[in-house]
PDB file of N, CA and C in Angstrom:
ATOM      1  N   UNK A   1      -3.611 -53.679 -66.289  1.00  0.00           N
ATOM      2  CA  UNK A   1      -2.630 -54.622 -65.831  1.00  0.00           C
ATOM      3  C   UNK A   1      -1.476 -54.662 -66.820  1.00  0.00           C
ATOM      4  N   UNK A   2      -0.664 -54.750 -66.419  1.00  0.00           N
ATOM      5  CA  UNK A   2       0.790 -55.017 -67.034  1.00  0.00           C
ATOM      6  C   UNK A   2       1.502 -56.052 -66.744  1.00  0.00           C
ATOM      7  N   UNK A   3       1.849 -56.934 -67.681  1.00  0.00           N
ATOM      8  CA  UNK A   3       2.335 -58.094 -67.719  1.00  0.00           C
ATOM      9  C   UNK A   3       3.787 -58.248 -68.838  1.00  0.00           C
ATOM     10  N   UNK A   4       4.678 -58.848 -67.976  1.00  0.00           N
ATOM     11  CA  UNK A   4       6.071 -58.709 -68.635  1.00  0.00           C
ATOM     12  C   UNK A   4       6.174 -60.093 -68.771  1.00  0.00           C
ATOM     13  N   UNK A   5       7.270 -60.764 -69.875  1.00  0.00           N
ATOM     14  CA  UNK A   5       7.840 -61.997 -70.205  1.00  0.00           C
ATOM     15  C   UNK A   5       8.462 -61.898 -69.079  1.00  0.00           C
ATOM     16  N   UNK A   6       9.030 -63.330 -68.500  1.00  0.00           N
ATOM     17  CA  UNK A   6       9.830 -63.839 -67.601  1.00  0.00           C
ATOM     18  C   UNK A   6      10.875 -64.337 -68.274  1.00  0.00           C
ATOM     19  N   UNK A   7      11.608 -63.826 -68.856  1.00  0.00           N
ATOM     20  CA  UNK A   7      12.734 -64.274 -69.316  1.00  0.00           C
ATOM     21  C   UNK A   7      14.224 -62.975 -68.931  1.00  0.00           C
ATOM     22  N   UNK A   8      14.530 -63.388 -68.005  1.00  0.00           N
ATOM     23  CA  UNK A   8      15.662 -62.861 -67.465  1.00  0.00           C
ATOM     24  C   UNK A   8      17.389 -62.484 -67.963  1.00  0.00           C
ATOM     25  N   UNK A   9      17.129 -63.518 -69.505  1.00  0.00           N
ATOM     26  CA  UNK A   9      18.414 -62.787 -70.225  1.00  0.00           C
ATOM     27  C   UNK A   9      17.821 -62.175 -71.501  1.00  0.00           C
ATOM     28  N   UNK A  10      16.932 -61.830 -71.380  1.00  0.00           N
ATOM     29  CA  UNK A  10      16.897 -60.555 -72.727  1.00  0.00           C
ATOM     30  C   UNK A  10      15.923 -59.059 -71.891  1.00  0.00           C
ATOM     31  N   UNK A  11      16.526 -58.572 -72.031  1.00  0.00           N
ATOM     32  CA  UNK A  11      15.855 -57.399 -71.247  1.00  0.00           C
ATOM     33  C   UNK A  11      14.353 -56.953 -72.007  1.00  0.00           C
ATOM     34  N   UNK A  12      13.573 -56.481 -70.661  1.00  0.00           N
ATOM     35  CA  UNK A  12      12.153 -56.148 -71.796  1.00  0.00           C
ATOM     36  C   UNK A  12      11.813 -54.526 -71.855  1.00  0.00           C
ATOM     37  N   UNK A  13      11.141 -54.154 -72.155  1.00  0.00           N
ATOM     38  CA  UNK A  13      10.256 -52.768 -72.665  1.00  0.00           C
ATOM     39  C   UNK A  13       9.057 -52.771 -72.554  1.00  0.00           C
ATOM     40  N   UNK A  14       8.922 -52.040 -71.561  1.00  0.00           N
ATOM     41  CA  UNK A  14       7.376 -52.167 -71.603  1.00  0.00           C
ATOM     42  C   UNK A  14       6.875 -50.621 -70.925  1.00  0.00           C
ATOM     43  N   UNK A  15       5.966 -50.390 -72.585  1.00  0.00           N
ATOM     44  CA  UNK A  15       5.373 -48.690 -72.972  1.00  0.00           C
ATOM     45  C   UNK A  15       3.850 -49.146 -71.995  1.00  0.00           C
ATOM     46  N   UNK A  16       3.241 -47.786 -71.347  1.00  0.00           N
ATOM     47  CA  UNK A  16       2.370 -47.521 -71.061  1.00  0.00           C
ATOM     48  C   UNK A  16       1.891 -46.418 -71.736  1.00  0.00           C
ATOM     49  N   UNK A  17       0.261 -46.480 -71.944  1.00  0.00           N
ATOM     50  CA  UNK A  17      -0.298 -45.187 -72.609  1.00  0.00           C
ATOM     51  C   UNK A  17      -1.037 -44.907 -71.508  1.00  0.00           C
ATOM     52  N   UNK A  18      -1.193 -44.087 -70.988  1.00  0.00           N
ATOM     53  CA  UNK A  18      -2.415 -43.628 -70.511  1.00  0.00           C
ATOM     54  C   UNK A  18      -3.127 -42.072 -70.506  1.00  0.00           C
ATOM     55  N   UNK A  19      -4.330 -42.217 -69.625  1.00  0.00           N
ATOM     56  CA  UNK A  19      -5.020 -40.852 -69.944  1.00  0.00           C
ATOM     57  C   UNK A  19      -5.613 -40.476 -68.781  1.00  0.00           C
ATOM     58  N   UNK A  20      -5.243 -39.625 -68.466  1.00  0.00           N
ATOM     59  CA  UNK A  20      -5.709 -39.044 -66.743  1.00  0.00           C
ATOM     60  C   UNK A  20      -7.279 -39.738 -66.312  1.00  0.00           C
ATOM     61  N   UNK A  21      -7.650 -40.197 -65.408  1.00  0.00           N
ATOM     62  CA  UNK A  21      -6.770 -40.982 -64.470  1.00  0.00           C
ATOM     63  C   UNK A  21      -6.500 -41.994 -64.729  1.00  0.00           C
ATOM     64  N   UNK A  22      -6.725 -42.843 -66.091  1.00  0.00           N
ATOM     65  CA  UNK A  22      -6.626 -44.168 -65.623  1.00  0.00           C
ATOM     66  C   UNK A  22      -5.406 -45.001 -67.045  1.00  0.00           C
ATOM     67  N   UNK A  23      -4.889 -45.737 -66.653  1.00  0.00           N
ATOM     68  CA  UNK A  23      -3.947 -46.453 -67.656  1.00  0.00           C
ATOM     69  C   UNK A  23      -5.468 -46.880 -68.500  1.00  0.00           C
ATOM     70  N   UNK A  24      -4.693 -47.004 -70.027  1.00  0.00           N
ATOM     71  CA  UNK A  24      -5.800 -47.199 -71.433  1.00  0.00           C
ATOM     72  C   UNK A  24      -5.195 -48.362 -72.021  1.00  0.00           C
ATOM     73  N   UNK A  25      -3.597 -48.290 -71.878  1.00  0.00           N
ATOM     74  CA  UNK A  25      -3.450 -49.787 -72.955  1.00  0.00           C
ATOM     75  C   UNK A  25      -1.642 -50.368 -72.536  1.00  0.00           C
ATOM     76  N   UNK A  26      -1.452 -51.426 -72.014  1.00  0.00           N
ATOM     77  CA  UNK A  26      -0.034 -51.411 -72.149  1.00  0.00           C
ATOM     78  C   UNK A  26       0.099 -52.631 -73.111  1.00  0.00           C
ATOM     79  N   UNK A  27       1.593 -52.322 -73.352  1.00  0.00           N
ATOM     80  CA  UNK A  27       2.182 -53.557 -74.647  1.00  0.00           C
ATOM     81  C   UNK A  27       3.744 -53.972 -73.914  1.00  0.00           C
ATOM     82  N   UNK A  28       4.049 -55.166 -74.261  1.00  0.00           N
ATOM     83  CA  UNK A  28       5.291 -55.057 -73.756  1.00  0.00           C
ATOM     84  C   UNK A  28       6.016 -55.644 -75.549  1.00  0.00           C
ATOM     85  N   UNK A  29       6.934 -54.837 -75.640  1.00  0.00           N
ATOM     86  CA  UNK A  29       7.948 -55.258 -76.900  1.00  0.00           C
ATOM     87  C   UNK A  29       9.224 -55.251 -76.174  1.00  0.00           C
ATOM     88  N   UNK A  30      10.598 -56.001 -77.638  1.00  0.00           N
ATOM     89  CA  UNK A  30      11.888 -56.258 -76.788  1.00  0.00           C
ATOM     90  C   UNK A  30      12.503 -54.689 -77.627  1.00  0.00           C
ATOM     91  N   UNK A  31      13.312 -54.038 -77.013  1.00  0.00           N
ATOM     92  CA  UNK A  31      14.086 -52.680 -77.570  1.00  0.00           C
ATOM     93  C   UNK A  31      14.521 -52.114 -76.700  1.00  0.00           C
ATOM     94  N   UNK A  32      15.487 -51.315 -77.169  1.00  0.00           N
ATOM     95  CA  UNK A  32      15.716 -49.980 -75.644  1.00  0.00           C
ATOM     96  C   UNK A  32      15.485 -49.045 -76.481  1.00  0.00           C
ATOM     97  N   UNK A  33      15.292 -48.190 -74.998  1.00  0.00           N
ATOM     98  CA  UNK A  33      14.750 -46.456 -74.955  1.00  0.00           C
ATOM     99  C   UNK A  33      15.412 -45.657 -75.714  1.00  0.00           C
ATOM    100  N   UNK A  34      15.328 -45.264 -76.543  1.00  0.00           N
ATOM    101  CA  UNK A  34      16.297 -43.704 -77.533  1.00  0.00           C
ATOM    102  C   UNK A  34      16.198 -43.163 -76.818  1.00  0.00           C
ATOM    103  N   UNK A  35      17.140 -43.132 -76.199  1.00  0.00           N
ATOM    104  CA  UNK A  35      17.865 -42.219 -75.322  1.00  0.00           C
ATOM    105  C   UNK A  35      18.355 -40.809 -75.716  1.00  0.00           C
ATOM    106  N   UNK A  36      18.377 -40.481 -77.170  1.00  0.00           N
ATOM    107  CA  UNK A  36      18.243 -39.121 -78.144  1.00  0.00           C
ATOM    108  C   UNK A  36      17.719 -38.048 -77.488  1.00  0.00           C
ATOM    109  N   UNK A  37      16.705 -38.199 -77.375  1.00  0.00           N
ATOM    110  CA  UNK A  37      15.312 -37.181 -77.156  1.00  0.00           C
ATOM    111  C   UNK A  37      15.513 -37.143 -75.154  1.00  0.00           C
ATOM    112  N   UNK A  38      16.540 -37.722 -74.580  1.00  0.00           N
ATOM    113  CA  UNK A  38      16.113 -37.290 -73.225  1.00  0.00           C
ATOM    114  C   UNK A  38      16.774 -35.616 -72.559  1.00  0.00           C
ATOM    115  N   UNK A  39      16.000 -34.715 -71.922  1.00  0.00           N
ATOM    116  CA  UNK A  39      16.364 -33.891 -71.726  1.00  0.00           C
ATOM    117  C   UNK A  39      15.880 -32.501 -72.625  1.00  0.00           C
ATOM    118  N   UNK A  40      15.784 -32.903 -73.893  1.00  0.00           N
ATOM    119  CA  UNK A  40      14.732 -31.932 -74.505  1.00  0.00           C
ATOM    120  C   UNK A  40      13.253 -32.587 -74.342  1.00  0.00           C
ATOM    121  N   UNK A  41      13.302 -33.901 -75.232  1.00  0.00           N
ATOM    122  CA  UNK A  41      11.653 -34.180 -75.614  1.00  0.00           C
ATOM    123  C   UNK A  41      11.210 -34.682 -74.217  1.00  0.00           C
ATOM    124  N   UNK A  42      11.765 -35.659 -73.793  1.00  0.00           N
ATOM    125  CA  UNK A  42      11.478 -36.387 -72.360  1.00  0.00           C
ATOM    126  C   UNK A  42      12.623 -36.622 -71.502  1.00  0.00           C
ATOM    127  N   UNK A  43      12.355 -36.660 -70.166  1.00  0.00           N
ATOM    128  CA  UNK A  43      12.502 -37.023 -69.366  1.00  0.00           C
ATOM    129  C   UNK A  43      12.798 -38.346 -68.949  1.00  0.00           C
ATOM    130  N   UNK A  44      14.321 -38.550 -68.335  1.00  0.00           N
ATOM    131  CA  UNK A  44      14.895 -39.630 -68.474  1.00  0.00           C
ATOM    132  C   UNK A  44      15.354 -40.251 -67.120  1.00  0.00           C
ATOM    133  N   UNK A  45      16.017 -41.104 -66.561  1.00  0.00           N
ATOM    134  CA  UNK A  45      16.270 -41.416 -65.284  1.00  0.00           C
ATOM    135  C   UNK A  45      16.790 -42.872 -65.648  1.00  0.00           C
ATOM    136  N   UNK A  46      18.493 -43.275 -64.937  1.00  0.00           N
ATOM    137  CA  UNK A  46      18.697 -44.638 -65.329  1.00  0.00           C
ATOM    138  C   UNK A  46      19.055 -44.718 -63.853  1.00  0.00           C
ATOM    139  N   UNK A  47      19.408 -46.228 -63.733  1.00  0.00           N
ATOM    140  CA  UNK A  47      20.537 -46.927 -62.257  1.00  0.00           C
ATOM    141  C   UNK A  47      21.195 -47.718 -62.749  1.00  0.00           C
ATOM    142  N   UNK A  48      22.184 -47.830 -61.876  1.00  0.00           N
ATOM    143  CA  UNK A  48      22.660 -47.301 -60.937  1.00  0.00           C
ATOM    144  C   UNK A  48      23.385 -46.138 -61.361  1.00  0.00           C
ATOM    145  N   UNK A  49      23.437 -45.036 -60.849  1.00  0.00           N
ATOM    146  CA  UNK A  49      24.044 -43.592 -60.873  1.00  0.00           C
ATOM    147  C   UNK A  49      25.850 -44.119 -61.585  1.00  0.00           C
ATOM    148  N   UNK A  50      25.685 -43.049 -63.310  1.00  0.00           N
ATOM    149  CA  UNK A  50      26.563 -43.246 -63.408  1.00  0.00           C
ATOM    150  C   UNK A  50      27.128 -44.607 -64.690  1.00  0.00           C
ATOM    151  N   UNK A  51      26.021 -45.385 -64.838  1.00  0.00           N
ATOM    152  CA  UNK A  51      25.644 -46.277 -65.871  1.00  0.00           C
ATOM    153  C   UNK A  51      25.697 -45.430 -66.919  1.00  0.00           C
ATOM    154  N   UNK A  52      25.975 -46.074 -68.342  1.00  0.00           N
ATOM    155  CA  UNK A  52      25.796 -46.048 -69.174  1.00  0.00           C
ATOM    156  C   UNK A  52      24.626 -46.198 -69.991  1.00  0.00           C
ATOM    157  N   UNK A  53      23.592 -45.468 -70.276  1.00  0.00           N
ATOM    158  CA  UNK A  53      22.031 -46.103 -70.800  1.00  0.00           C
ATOM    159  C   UNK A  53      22.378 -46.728 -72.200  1.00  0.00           C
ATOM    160  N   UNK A  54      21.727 -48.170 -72.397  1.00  0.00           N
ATOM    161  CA  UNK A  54      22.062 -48.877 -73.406  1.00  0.00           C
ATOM    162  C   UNK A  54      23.010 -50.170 -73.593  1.00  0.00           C
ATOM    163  N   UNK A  55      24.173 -49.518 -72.731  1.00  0.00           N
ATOM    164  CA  UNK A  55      25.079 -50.379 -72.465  1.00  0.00           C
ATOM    165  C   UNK A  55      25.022 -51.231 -71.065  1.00  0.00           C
ATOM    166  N   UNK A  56      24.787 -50.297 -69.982  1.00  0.00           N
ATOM    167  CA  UNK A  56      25.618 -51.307 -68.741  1.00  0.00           C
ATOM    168  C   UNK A  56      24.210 -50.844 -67.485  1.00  0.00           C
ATOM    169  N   UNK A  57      23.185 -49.981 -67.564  1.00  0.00           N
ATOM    170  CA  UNK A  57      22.061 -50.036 -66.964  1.00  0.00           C
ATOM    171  C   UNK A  57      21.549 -50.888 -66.643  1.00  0.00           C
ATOM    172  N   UNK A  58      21.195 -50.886 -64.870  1.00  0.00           N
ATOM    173  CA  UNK A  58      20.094 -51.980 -65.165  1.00  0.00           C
ATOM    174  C   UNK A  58      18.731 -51.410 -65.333  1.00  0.00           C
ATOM    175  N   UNK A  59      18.499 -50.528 -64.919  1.00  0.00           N
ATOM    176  CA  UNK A  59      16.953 -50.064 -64.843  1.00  0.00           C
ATOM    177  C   UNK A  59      17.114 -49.164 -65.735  1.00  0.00           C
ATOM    178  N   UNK A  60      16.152 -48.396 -67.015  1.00  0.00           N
ATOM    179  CA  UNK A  60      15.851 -47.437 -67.823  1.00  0.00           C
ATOM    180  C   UNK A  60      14.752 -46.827 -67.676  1.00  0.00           C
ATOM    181  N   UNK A  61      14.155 -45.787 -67.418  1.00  0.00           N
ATOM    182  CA  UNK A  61      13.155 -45.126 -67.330  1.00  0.00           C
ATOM    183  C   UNK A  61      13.055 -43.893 -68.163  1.00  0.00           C
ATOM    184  N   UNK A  62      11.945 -43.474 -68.904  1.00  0.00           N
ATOM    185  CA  UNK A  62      11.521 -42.431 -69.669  1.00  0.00           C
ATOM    186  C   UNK A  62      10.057 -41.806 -69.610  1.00  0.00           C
ATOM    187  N   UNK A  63       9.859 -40.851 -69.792  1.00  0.00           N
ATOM    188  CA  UNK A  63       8.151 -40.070 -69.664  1.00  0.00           C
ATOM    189  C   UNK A  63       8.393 -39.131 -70.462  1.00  0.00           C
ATOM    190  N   UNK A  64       6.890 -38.757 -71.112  1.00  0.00           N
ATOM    191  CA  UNK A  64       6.870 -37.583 -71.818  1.00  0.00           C
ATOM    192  C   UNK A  64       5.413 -37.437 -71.726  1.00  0.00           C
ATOM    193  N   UNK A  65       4.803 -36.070 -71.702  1.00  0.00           N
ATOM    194  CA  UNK A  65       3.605 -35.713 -71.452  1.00  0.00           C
ATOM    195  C   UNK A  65       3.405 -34.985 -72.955  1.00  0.00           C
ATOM    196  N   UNK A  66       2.125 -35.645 -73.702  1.00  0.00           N
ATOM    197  CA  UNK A  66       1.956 -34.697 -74.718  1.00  0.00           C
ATOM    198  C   UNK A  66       0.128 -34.551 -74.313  1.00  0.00           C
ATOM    199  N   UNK A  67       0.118 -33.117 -73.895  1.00  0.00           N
ATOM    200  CA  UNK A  67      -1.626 -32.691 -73.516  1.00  0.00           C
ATOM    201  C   UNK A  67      -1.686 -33.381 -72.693  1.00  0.00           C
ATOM    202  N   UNK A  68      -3.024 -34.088 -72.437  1.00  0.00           N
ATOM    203  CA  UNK A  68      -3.222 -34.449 -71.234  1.00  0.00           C
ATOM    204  C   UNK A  68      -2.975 -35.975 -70.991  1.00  0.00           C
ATOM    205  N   UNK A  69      -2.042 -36.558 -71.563  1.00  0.00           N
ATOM    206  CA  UNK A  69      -1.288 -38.012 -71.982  1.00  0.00           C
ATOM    207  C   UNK A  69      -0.153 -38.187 -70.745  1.00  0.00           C
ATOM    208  N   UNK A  70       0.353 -39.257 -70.766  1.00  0.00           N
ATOM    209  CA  UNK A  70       1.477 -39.395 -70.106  1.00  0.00           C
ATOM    210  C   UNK A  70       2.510 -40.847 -71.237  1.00  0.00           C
ATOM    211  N   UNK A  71       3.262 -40.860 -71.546  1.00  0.00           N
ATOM    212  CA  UNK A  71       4.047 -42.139 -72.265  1.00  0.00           C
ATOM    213  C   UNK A  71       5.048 -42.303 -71.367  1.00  0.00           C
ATOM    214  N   UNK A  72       5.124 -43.287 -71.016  1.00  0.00           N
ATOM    215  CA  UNK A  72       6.205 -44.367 -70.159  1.00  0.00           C
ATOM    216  C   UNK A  72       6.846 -45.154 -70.664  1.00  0.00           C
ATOM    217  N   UNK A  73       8.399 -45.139 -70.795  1.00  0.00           N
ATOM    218  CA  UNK A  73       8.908 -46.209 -71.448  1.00  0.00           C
ATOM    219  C   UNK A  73       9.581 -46.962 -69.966  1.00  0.00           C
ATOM    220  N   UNK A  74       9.545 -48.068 -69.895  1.00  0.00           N
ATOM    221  CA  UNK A  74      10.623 -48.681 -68.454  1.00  0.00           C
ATOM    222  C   UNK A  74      11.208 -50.196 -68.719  1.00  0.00           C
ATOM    223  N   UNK A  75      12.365 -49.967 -68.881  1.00  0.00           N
ATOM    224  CA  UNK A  75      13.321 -50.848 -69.501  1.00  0.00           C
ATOM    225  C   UNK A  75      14.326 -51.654 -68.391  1.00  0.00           C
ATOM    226  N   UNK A  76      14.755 -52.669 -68.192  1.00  0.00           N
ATOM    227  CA  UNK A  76      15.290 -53.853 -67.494  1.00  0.00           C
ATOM    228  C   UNK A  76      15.724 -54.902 -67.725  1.00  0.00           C
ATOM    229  N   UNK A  77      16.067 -56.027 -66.562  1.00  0.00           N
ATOM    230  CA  UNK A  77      16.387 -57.052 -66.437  1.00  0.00           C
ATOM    231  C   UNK A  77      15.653 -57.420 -65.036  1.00  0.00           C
ATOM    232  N   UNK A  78      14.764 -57.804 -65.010  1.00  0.00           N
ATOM    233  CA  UNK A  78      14.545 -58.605 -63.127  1.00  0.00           C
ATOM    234  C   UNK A  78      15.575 -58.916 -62.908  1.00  0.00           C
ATOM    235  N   UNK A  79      15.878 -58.861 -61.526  1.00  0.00           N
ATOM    236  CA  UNK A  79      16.919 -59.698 -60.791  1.00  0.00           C
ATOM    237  C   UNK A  79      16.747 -60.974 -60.464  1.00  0.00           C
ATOM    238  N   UNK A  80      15.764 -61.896 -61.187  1.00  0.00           N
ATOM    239  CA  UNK A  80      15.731 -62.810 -60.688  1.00  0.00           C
ATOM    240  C   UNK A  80      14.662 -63.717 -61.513  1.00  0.00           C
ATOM    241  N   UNK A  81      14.686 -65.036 -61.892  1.00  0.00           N
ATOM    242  CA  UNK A  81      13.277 -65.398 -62.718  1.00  0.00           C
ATOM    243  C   UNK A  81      12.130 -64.786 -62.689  1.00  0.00           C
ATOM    244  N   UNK A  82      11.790 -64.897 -61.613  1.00  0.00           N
ATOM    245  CA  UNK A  82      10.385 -64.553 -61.048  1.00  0.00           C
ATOM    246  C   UNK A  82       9.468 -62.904 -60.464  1.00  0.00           C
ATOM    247  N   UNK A  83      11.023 -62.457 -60.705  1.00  0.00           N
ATOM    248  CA  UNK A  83      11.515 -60.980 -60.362  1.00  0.00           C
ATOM    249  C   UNK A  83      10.756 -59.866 -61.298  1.00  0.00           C
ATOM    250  N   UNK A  84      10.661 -58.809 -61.228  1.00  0.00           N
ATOM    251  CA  UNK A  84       9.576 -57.720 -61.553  1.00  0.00           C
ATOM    252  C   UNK A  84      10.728 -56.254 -61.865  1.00  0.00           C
ATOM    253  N   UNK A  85      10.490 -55.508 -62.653  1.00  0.00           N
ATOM    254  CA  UNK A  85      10.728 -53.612 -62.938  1.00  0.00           C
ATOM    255  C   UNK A  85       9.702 -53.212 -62.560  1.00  0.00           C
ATOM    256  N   UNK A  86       9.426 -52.247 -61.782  1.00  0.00           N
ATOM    257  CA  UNK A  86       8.217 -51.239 -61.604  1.00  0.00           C
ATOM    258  C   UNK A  86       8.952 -49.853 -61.621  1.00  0.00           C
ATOM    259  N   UNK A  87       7.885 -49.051 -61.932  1.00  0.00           N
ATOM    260  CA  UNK A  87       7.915 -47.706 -61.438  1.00  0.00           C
ATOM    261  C   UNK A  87       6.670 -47.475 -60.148  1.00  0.00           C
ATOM    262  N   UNK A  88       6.660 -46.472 -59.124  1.00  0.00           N
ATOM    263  CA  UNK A  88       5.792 -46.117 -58.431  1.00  0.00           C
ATOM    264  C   UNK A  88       5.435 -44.632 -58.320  1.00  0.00           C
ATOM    265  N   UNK A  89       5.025 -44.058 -58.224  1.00  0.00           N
ATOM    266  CA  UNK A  89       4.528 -42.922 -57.956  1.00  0.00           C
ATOM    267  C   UNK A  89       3.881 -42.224 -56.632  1.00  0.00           C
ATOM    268  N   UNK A  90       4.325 -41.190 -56.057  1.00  0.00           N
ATOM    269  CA  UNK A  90       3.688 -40.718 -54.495  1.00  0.00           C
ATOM    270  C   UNK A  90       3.578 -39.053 -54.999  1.00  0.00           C
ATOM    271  N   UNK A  91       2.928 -38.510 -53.914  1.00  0.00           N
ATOM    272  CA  UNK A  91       2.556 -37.301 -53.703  1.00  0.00           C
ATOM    273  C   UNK A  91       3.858 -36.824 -52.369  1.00  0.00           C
ATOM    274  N   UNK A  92       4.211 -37.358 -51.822  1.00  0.00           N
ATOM    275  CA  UNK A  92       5.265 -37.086 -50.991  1.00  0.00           C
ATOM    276  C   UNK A  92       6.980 -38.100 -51.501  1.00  0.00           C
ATOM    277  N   UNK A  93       8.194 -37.504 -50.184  1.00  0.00           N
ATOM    278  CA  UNK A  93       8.702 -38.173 -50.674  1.00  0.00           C
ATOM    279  C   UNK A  93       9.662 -39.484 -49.736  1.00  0.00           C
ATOM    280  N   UNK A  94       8.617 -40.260 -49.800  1.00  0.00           N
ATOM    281  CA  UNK A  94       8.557 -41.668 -48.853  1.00  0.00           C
ATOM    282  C   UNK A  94       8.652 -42.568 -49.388  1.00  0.00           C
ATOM    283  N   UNK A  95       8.610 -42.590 -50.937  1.00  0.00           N
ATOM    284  CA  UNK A  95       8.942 -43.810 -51.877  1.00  0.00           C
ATOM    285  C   UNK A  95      10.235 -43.656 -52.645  1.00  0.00           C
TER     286      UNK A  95
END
């Protein structure tokens, strides 16, 4: 389970570890993504198309696979108090 602060003016961070198949440990800390390492070390993805990562993003996303690991970084603001960041994952492309 993953559980984020509800606090809607400081953006959160929240790393996943896991290990095929199953998530092992999440943490949520306040920071953004080093954005350095995207494109060589990991794999990066922001929104809205065209944002600035760091500055003017709302959503941040990062992965890196080391062996049979996966690290997730996913960075935000809910839109709303009560409001949620996810990532999802499919085998097709319907999500």
């Amino acid at each position: 389970m993953l559980v984020i602060e509800q606090n809607p003016s400081v953006p959160a961070k929240a790393l996943l570890y896991g290990r095929s198949p199953h998530v092992i440990l999440s943490q949520t800390v306040r920071a953004q993504i080093d954005i350095s390492p995207c494109g060589t070390m990991k794999g990066c993805l922001f929104a809205p198309p065209g944002c600035r990562p760091g500055q003017n993003c709302q959503i941040q996303f990062s992965y890196q696979v080391d062996g049979t690991s996966l690290a997730m970084e996913l960075a935000g603001t809910p839109p709303a108090a009560n409001g949620y960041i996810a990532v999802g994952f499919s085998k097709d492309d319907q999500m």
